[in-house]
PDB file of N, CA and C in Angstrom:
ATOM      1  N   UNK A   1       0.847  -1.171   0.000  1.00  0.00           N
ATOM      2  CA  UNK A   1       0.000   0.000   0.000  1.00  0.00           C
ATOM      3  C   UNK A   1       0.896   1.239   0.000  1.00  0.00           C
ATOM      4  N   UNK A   2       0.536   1.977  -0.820  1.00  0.00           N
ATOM      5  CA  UNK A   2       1.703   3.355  -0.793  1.00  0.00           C
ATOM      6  C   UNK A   2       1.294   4.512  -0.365  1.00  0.00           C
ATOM      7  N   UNK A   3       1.703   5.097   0.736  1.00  0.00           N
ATOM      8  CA  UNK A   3       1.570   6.022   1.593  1.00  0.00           C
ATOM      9  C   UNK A   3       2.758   7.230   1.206  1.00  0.00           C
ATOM     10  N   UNK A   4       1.893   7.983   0.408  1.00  0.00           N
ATOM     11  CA  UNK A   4       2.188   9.389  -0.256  1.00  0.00           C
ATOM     12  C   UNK A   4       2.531  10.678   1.006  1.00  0.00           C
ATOM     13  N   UNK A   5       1.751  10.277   2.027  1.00  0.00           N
ATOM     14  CA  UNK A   5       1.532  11.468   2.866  1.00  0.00           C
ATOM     15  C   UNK A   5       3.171  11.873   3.638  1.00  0.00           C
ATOM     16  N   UNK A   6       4.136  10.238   3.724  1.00  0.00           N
ATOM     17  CA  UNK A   6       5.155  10.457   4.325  1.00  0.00           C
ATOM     18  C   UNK A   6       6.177  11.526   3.687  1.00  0.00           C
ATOM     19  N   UNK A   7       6.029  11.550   2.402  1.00  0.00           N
ATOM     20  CA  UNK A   7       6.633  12.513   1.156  1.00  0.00           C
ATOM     21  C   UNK A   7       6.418  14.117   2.561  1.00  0.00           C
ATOM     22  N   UNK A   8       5.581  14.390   3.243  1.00  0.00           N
ATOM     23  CA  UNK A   8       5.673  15.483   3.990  1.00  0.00           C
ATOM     24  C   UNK A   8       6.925  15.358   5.254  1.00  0.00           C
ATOM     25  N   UNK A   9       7.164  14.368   5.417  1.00  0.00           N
ATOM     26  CA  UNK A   9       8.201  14.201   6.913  1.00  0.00           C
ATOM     27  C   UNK A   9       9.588  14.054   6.226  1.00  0.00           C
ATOM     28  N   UNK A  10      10.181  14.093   4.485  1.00  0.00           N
ATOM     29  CA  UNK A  10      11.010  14.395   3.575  1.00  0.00           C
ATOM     30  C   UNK A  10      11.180  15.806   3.566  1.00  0.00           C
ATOM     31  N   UNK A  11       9.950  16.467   3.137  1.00  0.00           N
ATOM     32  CA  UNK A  11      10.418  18.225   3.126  1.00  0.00           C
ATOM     33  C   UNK A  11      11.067  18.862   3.931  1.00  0.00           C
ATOM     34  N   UNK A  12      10.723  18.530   5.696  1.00  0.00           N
ATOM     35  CA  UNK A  12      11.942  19.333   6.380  1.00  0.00           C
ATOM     36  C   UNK A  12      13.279  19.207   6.173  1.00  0.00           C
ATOM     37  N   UNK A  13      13.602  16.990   5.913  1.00  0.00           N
ATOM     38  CA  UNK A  13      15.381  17.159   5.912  1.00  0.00           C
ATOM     39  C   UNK A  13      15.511  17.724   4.226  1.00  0.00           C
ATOM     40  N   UNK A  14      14.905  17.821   3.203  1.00  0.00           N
ATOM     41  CA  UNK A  14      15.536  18.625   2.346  1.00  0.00           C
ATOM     42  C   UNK A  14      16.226  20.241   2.642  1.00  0.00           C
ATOM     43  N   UNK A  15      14.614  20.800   3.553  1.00  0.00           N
ATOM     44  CA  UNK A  15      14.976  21.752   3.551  1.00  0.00           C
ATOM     45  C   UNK A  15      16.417  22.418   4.629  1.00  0.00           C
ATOM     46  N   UNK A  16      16.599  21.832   5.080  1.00  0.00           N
ATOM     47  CA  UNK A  16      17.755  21.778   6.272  1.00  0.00           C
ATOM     48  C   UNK A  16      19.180  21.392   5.602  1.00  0.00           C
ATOM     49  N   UNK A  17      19.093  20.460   4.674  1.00  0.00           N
ATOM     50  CA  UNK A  17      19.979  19.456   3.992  1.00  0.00           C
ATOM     51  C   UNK A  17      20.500  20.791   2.727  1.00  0.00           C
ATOM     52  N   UNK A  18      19.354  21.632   1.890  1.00  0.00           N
ATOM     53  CA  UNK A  18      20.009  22.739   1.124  1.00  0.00           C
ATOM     54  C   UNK A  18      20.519  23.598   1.528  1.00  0.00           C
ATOM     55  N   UNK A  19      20.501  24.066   3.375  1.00  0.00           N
ATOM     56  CA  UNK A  19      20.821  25.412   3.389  1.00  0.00           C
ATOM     57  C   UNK A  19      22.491  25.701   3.086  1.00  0.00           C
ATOM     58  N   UNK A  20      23.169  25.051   2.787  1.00  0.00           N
ATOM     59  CA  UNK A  20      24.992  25.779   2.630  1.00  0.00           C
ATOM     60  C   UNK A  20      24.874  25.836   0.894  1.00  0.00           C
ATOM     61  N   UNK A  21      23.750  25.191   0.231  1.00  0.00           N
ATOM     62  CA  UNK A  21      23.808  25.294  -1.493  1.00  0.00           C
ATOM     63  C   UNK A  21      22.900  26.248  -1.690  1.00  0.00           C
ATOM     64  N   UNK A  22      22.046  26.936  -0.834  1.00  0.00           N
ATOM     65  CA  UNK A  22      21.413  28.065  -1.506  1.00  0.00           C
ATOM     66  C   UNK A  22      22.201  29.464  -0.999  1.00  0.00           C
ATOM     67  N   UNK A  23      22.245  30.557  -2.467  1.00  0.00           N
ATOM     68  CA  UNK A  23      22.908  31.246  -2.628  1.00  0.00           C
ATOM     69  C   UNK A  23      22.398  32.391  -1.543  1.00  0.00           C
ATOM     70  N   UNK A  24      20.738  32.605  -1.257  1.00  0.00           N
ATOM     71  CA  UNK A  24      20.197  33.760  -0.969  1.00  0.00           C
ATOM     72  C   UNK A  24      20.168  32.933   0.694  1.00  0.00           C
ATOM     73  N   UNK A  25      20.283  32.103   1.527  1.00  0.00           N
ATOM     74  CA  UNK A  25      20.439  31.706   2.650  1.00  0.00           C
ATOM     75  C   UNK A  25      21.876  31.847   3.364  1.00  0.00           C
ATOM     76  N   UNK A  26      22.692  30.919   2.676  1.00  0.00           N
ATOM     77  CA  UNK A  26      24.281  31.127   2.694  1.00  0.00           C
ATOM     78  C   UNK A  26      25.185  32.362   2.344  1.00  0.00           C
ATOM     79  N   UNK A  27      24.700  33.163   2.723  1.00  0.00           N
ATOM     80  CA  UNK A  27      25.454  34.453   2.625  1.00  0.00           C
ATOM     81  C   UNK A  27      25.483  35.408   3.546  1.00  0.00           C
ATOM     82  N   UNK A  28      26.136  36.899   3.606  1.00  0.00           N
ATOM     83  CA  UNK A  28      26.274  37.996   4.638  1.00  0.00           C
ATOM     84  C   UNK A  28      24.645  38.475   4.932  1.00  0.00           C
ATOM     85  N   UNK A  29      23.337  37.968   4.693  1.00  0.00           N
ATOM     86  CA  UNK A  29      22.162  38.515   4.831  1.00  0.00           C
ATOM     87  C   UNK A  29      21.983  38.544   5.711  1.00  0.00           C
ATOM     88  N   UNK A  30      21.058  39.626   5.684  1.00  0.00           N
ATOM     89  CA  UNK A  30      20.195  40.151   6.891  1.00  0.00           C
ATOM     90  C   UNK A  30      18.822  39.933   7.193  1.00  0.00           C
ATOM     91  N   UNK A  31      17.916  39.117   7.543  1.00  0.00           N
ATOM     92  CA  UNK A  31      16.457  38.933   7.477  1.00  0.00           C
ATOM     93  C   UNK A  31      15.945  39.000   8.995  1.00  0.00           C
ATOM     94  N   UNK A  32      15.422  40.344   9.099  1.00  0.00           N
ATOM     95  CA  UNK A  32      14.799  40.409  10.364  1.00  0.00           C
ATOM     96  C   UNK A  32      15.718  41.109  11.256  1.00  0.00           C
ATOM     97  N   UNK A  33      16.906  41.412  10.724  1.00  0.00           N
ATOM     98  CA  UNK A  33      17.729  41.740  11.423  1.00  0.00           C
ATOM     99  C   UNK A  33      18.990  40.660  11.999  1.00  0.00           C
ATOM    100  N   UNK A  34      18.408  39.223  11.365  1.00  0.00           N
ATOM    101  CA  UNK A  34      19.087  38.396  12.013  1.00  0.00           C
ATOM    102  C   UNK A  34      19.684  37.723  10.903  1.00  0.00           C
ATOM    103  N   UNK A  35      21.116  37.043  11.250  1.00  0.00           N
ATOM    104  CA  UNK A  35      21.546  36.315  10.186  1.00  0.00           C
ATOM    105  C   UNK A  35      20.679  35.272   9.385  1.00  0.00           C
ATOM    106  N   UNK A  36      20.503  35.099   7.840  1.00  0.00           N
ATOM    107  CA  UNK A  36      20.018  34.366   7.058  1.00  0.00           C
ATOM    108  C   UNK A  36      19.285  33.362   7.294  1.00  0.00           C
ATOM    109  N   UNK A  37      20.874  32.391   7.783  1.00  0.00           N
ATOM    110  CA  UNK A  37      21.089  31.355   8.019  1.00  0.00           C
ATOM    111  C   UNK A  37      20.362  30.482   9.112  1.00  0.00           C
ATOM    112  N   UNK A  38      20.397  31.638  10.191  1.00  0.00           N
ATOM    113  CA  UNK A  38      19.474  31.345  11.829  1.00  0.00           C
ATOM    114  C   UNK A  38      18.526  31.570  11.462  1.00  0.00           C
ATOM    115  N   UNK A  39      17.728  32.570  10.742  1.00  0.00           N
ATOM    116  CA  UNK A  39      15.903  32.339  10.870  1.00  0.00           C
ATOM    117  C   UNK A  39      15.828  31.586   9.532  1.00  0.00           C
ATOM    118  N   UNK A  40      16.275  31.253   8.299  1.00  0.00           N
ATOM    119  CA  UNK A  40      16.049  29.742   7.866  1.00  0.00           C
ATOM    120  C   UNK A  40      15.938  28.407   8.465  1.00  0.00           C
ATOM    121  N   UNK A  41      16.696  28.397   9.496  1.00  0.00           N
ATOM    122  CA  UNK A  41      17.209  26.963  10.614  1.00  0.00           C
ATOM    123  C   UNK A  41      15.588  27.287  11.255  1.00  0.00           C
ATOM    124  N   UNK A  42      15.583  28.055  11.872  1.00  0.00           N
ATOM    125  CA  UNK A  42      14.260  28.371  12.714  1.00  0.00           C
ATOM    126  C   UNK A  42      13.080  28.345  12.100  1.00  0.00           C
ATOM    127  N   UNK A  43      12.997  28.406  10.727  1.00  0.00           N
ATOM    128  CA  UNK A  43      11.781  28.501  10.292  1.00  0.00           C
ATOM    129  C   UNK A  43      11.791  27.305   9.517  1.00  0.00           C
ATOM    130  N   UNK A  44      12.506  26.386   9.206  1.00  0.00           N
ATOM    131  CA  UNK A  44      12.272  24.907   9.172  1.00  0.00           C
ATOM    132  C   UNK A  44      12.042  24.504  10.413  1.00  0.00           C
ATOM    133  N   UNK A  45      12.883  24.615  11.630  1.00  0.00           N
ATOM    134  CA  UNK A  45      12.498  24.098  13.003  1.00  0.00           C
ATOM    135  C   UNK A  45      10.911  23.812  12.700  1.00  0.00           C
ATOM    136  N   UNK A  46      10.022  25.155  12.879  1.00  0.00           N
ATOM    137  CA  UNK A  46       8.661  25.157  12.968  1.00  0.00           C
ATOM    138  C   UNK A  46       8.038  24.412  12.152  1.00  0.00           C
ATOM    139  N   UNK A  47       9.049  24.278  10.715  1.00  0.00           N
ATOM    140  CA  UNK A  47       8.368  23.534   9.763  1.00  0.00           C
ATOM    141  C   UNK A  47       8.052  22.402   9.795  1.00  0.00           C
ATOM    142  N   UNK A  48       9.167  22.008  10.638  1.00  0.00           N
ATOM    143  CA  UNK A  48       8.989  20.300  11.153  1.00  0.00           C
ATOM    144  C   UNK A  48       8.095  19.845  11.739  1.00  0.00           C
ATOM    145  N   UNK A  49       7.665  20.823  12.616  1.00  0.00           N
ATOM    146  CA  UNK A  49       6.762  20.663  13.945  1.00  0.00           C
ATOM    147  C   UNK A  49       5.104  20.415  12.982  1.00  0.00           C
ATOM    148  N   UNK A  50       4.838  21.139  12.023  1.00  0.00           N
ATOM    149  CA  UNK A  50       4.026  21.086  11.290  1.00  0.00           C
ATOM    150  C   UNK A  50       3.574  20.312  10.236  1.00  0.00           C
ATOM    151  N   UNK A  51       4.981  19.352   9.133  1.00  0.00           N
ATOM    152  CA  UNK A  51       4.811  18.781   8.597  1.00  0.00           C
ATOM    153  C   UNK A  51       4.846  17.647   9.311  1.00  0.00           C
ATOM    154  N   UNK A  52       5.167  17.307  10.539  1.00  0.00           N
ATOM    155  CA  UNK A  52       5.059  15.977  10.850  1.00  0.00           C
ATOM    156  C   UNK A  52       3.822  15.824  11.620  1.00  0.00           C
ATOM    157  N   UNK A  53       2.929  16.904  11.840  1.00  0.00           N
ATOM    158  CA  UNK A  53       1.532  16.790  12.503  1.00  0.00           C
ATOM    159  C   UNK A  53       0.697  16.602  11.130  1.00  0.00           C
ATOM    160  N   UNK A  54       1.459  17.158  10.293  1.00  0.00           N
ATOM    161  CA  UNK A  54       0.264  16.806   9.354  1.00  0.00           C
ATOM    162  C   UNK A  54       0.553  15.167   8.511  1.00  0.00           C
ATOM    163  N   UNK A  55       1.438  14.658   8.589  1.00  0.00           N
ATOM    164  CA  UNK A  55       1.795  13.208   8.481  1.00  0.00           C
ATOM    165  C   UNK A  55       1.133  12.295   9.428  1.00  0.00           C
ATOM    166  N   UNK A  56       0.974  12.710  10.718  1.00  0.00           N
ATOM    167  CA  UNK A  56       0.409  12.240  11.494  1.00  0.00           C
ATOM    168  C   UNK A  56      -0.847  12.196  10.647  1.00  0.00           C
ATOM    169  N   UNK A  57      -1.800  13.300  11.260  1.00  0.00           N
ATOM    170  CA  UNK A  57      -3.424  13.329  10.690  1.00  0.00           C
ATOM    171  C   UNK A  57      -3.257  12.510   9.618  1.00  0.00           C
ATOM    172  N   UNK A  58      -2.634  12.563   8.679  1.00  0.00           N
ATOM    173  CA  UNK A  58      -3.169  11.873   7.497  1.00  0.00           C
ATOM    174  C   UNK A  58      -2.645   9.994   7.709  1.00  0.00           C
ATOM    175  N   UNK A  59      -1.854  10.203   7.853  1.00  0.00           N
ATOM    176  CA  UNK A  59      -1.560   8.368   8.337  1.00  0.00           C
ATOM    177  C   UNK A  59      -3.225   7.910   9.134  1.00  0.00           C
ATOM    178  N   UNK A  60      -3.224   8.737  10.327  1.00  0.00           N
ATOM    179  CA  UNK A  60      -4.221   8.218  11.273  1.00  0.00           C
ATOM    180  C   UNK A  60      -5.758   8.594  10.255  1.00  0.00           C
ATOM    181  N   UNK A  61      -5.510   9.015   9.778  1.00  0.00           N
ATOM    182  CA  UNK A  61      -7.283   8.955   8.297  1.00  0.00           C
ATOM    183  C   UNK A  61      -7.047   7.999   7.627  1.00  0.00           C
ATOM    184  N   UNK A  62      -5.827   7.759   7.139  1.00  0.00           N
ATOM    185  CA  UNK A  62      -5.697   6.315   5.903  1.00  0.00           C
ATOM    186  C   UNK A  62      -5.880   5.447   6.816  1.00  0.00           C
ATOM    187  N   UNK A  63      -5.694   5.100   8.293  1.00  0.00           N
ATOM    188  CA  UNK A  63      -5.902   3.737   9.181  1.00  0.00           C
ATOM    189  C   UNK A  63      -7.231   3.803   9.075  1.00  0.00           C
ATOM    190  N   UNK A  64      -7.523   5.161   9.674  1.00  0.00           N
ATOM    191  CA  UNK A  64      -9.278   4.831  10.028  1.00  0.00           C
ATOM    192  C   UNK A  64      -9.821   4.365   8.588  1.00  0.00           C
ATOM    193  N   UNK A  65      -9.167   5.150   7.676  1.00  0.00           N
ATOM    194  CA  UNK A  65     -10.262   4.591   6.252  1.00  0.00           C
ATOM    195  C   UNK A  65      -9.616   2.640   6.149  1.00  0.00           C
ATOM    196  N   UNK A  66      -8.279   2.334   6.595  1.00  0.00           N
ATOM    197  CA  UNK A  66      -8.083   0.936   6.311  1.00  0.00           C
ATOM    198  C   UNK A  66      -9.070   0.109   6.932  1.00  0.00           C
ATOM    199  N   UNK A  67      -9.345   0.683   8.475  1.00  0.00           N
ATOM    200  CA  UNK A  67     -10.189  -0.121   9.410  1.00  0.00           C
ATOM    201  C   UNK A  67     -11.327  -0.294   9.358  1.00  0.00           C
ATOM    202  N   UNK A  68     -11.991   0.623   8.507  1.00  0.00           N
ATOM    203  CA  UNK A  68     -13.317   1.049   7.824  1.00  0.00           C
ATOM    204  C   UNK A  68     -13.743  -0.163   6.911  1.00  0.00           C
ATOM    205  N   UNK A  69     -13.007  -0.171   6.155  1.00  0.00           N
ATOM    206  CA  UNK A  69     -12.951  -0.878   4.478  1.00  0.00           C
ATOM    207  C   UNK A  69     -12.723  -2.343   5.234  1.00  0.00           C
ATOM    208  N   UNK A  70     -12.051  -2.663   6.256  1.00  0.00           N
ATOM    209  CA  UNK A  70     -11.966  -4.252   6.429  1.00  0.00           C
ATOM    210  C   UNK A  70     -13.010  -4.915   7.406  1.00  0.00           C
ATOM    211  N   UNK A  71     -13.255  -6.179   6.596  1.00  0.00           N
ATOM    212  CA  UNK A  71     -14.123  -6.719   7.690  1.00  0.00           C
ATOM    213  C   UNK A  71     -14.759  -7.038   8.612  1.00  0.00           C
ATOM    214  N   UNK A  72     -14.983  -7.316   9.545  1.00  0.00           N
ATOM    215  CA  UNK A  72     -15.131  -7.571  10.992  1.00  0.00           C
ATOM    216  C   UNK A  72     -14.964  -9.225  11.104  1.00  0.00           C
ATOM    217  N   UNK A  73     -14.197  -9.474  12.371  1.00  0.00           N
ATOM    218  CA  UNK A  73     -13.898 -10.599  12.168  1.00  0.00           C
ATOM    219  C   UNK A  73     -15.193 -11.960  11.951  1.00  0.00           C
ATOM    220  N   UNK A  74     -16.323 -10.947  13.327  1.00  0.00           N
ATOM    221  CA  UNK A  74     -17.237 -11.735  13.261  1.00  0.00           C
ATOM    222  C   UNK A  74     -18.262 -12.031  11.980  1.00  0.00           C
ATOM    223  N   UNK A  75     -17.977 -10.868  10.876  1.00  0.00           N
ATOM    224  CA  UNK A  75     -18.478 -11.364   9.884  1.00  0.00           C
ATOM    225  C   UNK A  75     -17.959 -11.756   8.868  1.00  0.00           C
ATOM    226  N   UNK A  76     -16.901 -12.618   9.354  1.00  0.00           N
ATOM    227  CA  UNK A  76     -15.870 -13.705   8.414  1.00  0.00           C
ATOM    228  C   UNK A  76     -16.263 -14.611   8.440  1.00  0.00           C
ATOM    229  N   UNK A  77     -16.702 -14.874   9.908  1.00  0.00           N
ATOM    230  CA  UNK A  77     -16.946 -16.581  10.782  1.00  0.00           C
ATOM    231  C   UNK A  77     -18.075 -16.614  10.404  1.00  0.00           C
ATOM    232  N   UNK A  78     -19.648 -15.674  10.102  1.00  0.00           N
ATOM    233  CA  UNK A  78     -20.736 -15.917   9.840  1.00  0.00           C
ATOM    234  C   UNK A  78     -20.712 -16.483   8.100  1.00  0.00           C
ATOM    235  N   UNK A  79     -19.758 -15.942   7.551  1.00  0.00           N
ATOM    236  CA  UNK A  79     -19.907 -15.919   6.549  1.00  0.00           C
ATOM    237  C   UNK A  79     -19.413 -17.425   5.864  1.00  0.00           C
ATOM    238  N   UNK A  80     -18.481 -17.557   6.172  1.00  0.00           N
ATOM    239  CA  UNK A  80     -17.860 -19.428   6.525  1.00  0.00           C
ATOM    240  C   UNK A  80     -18.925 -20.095   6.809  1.00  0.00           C
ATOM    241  N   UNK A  81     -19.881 -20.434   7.348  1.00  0.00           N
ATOM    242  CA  UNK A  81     -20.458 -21.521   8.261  1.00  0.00           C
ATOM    243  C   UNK A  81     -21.376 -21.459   7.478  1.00  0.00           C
TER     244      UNK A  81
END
């Protein structure tokens, strides 16, 4: 069964994993007053916190929809006999 939703708990380590190859992060900038580099780090931080809640929710909807869609045991055994 292929579970697309994990593709969201990938985006933070990309985004963490590019910051020394992007040109407008990795440099003398100023954003906010603060180096580049630190409120990029920080604003993936948060990002994480977010894409992995939303990996969550959606895993725990594809269970409920798996648990939904499958049988019940007791109407396996009725169905046998």
């Amino acid at each position: 069964m292929r579970r697309p939703h994990l593709l969201w708990a990938v985006l933070p380590v990309l985004g963490f994993l590019s910051t020394p190859f992007l040109p407008f992060v990795n440099g003398p900038h100023l954003w906010f007053g603060l180096p580049s580099v630190l409120v990029w780090c920080l604003s993936w931080t948060a990002g994480t916190t977010v894409c992995l809640a939303l990996t969550e929710r959606l895993a725990r909807m594809d269970r409920d929809d798996d648990l939904a869609a499958a049988p019940s045991a007791g109407a396996t055994e009725e169905a046998g006999r």
